[in-house]
C-alpha atoms as a PDB file:
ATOM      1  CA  UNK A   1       6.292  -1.317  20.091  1.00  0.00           C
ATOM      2  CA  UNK A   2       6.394  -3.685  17.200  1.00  0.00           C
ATOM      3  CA  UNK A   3       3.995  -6.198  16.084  1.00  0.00           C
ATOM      4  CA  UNK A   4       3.496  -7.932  13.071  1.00  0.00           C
ATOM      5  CA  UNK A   5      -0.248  -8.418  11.000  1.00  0.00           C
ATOM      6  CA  UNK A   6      -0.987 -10.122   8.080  1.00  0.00           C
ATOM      7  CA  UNK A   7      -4.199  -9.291   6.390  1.00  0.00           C
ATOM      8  CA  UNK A   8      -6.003  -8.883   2.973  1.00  0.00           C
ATOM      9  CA  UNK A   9      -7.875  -6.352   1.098  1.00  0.00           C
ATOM     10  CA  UNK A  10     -11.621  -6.721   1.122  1.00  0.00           C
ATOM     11  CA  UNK A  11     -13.475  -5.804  -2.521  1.00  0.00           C
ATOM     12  CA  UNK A  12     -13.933  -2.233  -0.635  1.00  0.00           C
ATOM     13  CA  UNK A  13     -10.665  -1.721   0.446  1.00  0.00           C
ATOM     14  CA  UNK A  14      -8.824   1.965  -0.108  1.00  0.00           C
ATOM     15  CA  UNK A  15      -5.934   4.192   1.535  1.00  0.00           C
ATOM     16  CA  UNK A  16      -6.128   7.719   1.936  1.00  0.00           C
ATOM     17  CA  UNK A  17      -4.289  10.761   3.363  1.00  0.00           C
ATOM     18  CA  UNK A  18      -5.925  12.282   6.308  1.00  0.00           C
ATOM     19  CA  UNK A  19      -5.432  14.611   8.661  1.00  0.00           C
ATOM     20  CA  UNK A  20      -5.481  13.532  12.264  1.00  0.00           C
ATOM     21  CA  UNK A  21      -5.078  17.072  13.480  1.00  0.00           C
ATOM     22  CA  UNK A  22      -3.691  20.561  11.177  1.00  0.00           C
ATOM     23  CA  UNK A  23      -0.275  19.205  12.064  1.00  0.00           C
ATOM     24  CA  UNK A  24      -0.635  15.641  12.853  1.00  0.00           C
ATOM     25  CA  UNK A  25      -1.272  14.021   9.159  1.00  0.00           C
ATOM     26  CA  UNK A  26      -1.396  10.111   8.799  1.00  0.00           C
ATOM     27  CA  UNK A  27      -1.578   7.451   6.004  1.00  0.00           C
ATOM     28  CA  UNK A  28      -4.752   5.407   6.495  1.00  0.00           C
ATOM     29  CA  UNK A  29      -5.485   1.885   4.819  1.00  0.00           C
ATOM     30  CA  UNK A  30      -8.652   0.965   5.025  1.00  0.00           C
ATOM     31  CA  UNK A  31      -8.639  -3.018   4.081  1.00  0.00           C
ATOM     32  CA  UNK A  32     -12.163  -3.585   4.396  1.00  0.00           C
ATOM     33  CA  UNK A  33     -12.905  -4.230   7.557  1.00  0.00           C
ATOM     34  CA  UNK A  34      -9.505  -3.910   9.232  1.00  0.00           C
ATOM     35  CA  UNK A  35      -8.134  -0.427   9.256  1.00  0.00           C
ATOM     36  CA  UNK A  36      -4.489   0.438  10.205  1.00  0.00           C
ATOM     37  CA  UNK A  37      -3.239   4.215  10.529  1.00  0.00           C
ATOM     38  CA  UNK A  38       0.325   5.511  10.191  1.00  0.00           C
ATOM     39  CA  UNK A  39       1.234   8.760  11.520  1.00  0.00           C
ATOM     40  CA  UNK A  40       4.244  10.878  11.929  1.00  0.00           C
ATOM     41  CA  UNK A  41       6.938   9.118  14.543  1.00  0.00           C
ATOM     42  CA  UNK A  42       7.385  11.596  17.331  1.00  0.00           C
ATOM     43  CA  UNK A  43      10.979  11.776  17.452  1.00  0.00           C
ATOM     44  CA  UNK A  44      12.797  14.750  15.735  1.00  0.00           C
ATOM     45  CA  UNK A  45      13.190  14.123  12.190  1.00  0.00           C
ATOM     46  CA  UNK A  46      10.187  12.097  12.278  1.00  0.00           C
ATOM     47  CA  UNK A  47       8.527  13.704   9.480  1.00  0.00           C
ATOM     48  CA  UNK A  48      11.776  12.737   7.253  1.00  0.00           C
ATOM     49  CA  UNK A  49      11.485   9.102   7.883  1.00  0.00           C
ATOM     50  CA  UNK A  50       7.624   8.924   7.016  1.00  0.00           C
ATOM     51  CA  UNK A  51       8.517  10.659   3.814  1.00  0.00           C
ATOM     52  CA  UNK A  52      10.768   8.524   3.335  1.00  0.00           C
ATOM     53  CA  UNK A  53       8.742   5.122   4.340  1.00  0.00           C
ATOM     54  CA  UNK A  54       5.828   6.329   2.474  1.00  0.00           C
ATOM     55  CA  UNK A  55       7.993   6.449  -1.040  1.00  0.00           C
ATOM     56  CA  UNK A  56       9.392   3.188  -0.438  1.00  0.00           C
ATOM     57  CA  UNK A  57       5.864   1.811   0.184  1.00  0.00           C
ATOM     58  CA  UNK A  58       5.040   3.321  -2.513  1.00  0.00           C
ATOM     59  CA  UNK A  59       7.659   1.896  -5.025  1.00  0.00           C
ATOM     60  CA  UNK A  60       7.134  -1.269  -3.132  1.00  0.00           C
ATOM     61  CA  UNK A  61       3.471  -1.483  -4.257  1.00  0.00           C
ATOM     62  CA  UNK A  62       3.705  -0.268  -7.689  1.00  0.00           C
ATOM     63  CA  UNK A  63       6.378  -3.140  -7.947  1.00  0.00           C
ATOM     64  CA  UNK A  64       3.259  -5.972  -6.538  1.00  0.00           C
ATOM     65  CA  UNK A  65       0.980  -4.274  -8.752  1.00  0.00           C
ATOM     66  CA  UNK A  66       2.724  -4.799 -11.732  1.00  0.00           C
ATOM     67  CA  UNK A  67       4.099  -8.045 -10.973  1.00  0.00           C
ATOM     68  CA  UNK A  68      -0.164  -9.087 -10.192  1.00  0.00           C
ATOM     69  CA  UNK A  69      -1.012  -7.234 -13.642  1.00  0.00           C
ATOM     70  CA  UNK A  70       1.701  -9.466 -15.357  1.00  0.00           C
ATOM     71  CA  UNK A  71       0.991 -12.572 -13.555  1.00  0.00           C
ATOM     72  CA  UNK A  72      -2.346 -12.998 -13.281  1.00  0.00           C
ATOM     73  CA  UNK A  73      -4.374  -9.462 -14.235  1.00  0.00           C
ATOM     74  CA  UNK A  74      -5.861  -8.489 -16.909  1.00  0.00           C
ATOM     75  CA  UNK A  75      -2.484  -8.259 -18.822  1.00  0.00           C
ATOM     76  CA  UNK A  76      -0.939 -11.725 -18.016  1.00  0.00           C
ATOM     77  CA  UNK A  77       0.603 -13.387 -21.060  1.00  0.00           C
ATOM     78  CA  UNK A  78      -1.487 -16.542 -21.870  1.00  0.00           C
ATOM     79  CA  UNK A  79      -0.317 -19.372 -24.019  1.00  0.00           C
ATOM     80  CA  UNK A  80      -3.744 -20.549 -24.145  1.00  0.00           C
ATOM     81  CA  UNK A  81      -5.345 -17.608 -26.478  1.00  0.00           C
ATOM     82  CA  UNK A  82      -4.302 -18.814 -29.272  1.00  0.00           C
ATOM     83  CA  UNK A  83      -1.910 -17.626 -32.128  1.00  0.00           C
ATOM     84  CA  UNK A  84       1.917 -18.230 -31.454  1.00  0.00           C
ATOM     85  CA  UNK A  85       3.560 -17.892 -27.970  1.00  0.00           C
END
């Protein structure tokens, strides 16, 4: 089934590995108040896809996090401190 969900982190938002069962473990995002699991397809080689999803998420993120940091977090480049630039 595939759906599509837009939504945005609340100041108390997190993610966290948890364990569903002993063999069953899922990636949970808690966005403050919406929470959204991801567990292990069951298909064989399912665990080899998550593994592989959850490192492209992963890249993917540290990519949005760096671009926010540059853009418009603490270590955007302002022409309006002063000095040259």
């Amino acid at each position: 089934m595939g759906f599509n969900v837009t939504c945005t982190p609340g100041r108390d938002a997190a993610a966290a590995l948890v364990h569903i069962t002993s063999e069953l473990p899922a990636l949970v995002i808690y966005l403050d108040p919406v929470n959204m699991a991801v567990q292990l397809p069951p298909f064989p080689g399912g665990a080899d896809v998550l593994a592989r999803f959850c490192r492209e998420l992963s890249r993917e993120a540290a990519k949005l996090a760096d671009h926010l940091d540059e853009t418009q977090g603490r270590h955007a480049l302002r022409g309006d401190l002063g000095g040259e630039g």
